[in-house]
N, C-alpha and C. Protein backbone atom coordinates (compact mmCIF):
# COMPACT_ATOMS: atom_id res chain seq x y z
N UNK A 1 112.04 98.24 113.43
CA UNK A 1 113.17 99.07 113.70
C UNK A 1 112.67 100.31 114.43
N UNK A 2 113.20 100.55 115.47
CA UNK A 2 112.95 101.98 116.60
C UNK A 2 113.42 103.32 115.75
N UNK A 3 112.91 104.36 115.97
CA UNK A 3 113.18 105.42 115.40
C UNK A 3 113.38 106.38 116.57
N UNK A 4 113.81 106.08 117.61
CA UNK A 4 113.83 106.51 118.81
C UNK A 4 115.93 106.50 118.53
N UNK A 5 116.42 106.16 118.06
CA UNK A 5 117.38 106.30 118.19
C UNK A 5 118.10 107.25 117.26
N UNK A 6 118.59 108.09 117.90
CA UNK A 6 118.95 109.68 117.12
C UNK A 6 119.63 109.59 116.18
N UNK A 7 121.22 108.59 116.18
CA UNK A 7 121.76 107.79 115.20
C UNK A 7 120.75 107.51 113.64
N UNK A 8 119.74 106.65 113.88
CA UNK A 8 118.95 106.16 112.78
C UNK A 8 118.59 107.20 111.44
N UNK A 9 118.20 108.42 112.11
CA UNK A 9 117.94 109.47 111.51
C UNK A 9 119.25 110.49 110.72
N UNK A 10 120.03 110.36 111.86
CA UNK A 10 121.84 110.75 110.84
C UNK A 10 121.66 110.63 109.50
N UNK A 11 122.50 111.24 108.88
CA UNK A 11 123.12 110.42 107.35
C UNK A 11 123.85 109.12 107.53
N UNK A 12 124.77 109.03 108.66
CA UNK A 12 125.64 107.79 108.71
C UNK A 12 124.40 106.84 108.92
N UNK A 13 123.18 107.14 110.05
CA UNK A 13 122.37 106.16 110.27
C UNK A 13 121.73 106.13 108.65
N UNK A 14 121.64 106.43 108.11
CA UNK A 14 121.05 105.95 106.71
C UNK A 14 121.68 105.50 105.51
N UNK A 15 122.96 105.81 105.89
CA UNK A 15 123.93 105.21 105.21
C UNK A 15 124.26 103.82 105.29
N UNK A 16 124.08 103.12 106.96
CA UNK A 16 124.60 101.93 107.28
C UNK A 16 123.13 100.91 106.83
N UNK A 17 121.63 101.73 106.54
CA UNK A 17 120.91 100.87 106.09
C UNK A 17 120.15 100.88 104.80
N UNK A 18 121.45 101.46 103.76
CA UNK A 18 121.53 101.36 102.54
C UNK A 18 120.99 99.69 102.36
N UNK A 19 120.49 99.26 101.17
CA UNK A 19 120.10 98.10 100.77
C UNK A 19 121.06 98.11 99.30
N UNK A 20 122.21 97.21 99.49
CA UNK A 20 123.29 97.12 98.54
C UNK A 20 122.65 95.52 97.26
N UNK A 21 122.81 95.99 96.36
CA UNK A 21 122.19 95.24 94.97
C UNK A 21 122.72 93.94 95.23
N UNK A 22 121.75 92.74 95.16
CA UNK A 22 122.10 91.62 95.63
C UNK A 22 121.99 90.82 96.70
N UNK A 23 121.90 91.92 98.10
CA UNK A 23 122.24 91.65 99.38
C UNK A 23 120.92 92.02 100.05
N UNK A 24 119.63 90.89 99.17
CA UNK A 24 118.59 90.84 100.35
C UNK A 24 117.34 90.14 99.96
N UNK A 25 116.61 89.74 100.45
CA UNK A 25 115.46 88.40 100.37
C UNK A 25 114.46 88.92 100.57
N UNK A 26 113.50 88.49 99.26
CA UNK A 26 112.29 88.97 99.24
C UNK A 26 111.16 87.79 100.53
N UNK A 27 110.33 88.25 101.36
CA UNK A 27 109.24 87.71 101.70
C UNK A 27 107.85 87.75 101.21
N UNK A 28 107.10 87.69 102.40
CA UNK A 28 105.85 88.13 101.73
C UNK A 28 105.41 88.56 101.05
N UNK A 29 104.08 88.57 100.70
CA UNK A 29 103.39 89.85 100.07
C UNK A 29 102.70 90.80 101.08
N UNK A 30 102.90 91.97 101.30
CA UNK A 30 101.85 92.60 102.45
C UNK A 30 101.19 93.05 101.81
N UNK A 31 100.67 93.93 100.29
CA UNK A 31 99.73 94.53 99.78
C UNK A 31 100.30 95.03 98.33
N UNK A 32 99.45 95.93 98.09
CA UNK A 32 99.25 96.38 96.51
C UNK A 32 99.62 98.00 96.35
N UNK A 33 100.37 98.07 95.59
CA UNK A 33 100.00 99.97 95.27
C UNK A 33 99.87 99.55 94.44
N UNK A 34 100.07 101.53 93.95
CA UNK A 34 99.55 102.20 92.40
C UNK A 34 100.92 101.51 91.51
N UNK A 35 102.05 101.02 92.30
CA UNK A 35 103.34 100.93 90.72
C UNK A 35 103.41 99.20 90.57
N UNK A 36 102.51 98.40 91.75
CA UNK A 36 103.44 97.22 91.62
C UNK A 36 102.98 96.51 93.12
N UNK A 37 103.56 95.76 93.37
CA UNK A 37 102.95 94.97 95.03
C UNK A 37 104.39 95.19 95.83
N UNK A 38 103.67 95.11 97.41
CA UNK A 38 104.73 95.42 98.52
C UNK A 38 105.24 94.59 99.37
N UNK A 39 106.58 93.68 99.38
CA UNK A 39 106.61 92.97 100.30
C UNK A 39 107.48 93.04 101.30
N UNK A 40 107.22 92.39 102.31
CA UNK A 40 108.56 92.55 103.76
C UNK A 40 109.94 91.78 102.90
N UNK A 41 110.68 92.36 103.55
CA UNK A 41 112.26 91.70 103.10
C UNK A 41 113.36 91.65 104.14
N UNK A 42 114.37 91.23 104.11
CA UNK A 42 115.29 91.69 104.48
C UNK A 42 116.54 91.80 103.86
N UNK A 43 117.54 92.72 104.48
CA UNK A 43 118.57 93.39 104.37
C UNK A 43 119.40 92.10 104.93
N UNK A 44 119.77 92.17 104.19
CA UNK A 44 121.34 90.47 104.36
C UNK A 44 122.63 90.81 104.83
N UNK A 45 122.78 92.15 104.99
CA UNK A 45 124.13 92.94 105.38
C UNK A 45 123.96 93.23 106.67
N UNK A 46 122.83 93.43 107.59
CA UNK A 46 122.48 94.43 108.57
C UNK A 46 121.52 93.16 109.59
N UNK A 47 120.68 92.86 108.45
CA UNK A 47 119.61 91.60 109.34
C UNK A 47 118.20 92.37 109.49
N UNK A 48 118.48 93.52 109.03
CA UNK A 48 117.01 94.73 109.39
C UNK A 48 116.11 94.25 108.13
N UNK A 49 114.65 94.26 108.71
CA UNK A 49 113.44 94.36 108.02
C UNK A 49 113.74 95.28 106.90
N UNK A 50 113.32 95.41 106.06
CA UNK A 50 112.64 96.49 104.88
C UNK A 50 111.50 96.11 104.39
N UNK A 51 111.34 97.20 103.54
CA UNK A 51 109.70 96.92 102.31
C UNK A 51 110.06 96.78 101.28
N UNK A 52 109.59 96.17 100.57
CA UNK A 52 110.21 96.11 99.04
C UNK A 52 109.02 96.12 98.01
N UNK A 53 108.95 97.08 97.40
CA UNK A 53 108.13 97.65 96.57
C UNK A 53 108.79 96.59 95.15
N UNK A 54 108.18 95.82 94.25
CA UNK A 54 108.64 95.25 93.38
C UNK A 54 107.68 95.88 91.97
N UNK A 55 108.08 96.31 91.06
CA UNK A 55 107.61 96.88 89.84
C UNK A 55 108.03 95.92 88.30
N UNK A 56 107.01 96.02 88.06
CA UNK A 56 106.93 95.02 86.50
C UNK A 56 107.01 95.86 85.58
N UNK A 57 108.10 96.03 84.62
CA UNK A 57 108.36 96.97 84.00
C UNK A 57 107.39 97.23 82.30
N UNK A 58 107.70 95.65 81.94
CA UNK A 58 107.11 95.66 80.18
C UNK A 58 105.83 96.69 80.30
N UNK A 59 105.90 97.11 79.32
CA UNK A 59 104.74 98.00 78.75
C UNK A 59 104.12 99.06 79.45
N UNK A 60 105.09 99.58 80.38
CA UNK A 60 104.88 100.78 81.40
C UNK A 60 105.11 102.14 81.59
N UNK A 61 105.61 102.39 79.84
CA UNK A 61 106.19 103.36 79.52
C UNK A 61 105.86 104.72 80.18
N UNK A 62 104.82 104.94 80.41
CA UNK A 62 104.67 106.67 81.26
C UNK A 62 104.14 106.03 82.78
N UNK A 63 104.18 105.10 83.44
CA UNK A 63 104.39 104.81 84.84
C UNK A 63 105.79 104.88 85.17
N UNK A 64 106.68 104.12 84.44
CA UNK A 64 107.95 104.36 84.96
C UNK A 64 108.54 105.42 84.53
N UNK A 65 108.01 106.54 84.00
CA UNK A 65 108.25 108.06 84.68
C UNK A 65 107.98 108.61 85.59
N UNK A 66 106.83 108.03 85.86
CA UNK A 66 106.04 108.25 86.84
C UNK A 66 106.99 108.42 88.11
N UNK A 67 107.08 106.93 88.16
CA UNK A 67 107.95 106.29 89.03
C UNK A 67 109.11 106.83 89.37
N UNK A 68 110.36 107.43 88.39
CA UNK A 68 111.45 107.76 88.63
C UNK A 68 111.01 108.96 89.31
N UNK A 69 110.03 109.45 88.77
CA UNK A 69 109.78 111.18 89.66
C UNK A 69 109.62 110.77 91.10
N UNK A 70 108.62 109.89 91.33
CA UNK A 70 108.64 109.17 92.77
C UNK A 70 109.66 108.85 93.89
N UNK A 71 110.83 108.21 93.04
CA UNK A 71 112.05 107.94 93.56
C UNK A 71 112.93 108.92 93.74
N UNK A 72 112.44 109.97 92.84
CA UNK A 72 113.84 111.33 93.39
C UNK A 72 112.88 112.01 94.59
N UNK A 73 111.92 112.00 94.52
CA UNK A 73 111.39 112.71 95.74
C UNK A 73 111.78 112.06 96.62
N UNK A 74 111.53 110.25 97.31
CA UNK A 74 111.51 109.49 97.98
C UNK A 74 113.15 110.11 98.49
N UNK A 75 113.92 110.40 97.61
CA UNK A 75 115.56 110.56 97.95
C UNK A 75 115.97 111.61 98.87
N UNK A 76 115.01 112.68 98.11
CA UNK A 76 114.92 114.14 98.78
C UNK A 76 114.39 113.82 99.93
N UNK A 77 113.69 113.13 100.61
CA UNK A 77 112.97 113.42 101.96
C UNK A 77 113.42 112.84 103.39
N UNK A 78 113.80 113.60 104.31
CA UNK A 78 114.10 112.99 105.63
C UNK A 78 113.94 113.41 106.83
N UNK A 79 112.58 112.98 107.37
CA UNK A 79 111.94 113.36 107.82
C UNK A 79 111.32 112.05 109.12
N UNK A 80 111.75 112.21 110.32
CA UNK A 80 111.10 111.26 110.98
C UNK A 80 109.73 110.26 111.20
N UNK A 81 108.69 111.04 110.54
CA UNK A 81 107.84 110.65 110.28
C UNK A 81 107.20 110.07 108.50
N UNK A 82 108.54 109.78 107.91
CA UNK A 82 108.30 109.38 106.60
C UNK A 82 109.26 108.49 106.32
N UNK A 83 108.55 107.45 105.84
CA UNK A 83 109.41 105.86 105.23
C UNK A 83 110.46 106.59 104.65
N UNK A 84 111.79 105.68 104.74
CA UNK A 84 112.96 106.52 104.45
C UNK A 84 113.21 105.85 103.22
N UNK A 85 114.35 106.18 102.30
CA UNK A 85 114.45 105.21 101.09
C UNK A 85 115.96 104.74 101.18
N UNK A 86 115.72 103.68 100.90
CA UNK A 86 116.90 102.60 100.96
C UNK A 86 118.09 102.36 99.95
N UNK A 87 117.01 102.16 98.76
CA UNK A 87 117.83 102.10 97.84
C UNK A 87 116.58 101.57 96.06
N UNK A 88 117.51 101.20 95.59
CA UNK A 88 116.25 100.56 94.74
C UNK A 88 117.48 99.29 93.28
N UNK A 89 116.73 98.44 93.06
CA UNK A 89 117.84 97.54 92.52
C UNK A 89 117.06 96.87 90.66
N UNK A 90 117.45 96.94 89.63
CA UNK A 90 117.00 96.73 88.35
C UNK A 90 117.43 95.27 88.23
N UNK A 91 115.91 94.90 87.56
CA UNK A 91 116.55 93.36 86.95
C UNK A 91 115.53 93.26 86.00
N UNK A 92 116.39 94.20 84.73
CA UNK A 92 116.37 94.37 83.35
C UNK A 92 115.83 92.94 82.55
N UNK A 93 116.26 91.95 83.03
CA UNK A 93 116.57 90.26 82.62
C UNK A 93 114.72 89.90 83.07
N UNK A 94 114.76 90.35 83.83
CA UNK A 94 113.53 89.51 84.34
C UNK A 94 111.88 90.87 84.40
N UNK A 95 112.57 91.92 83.88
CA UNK A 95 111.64 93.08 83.41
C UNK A 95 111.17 93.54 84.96
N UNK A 96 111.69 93.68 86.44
CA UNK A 96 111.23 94.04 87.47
C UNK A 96 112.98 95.03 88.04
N UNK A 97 111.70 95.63 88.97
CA UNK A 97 112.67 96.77 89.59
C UNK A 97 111.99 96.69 91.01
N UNK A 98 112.92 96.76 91.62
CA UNK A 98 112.76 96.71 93.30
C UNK A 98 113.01 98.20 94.05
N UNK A 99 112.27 98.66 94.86
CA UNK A 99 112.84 99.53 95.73
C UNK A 99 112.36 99.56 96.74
N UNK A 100 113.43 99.76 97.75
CA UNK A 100 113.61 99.24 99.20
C UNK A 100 113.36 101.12 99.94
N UNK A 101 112.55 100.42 100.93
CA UNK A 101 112.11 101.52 102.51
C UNK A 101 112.38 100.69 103.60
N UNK A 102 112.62 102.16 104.33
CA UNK A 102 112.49 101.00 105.47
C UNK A 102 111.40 100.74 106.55
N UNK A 103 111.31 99.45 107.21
CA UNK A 103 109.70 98.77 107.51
C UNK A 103 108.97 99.62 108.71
């Protein structure tokens, strides 16, 4: 995705590439962080790439504080030169949490 387009950077441009719960397919694996592994995805509404950070929740009790502190910053920031945040989606059932940037 180009970041050359002035739109993208808007609120509306970040609004239209919200990642809505449900509405997107995990791929690959591209690598590893500190919360969990990172893979390409896409957005099923739009057709756009994302990243999808996937997190394993059981027994993570002061990471996923960690984590939420992570995600309000990630919210706060918009800035052309920083992965933007998408959204992020819980699946309580299966003990993982997803959150989406974009690629």
């Amino acid at each position: 995705m180009s970041r050359d387009n002035a739109e993208e950077g808007s609120l509306d441009g970040i609004l239209a590439r919200l990642v809505q719960p449900g509405q997107w397919k995990l791929g690959d694996m591209i690598g590893s962080g500190s919360f969990g592994d990172v893979f390409v995805g896409m957005n099923e509404v739009n057709g756009h790439l994302i990243a999808i950070k996937v997190v394993t929740l059981q027994g993570r009790e002061a990471e996923i504080m960690a984590l939420d502190s992570e995600i309000g910053l990630m919210k706060s920031l918009h800035h052309p030169n920083i992965v933007c945040y998408l959204g992020s989606e819980l699946q309580a059932e299966k003990g993982r949490f997803f959150i989406f940037q974009e690629w």
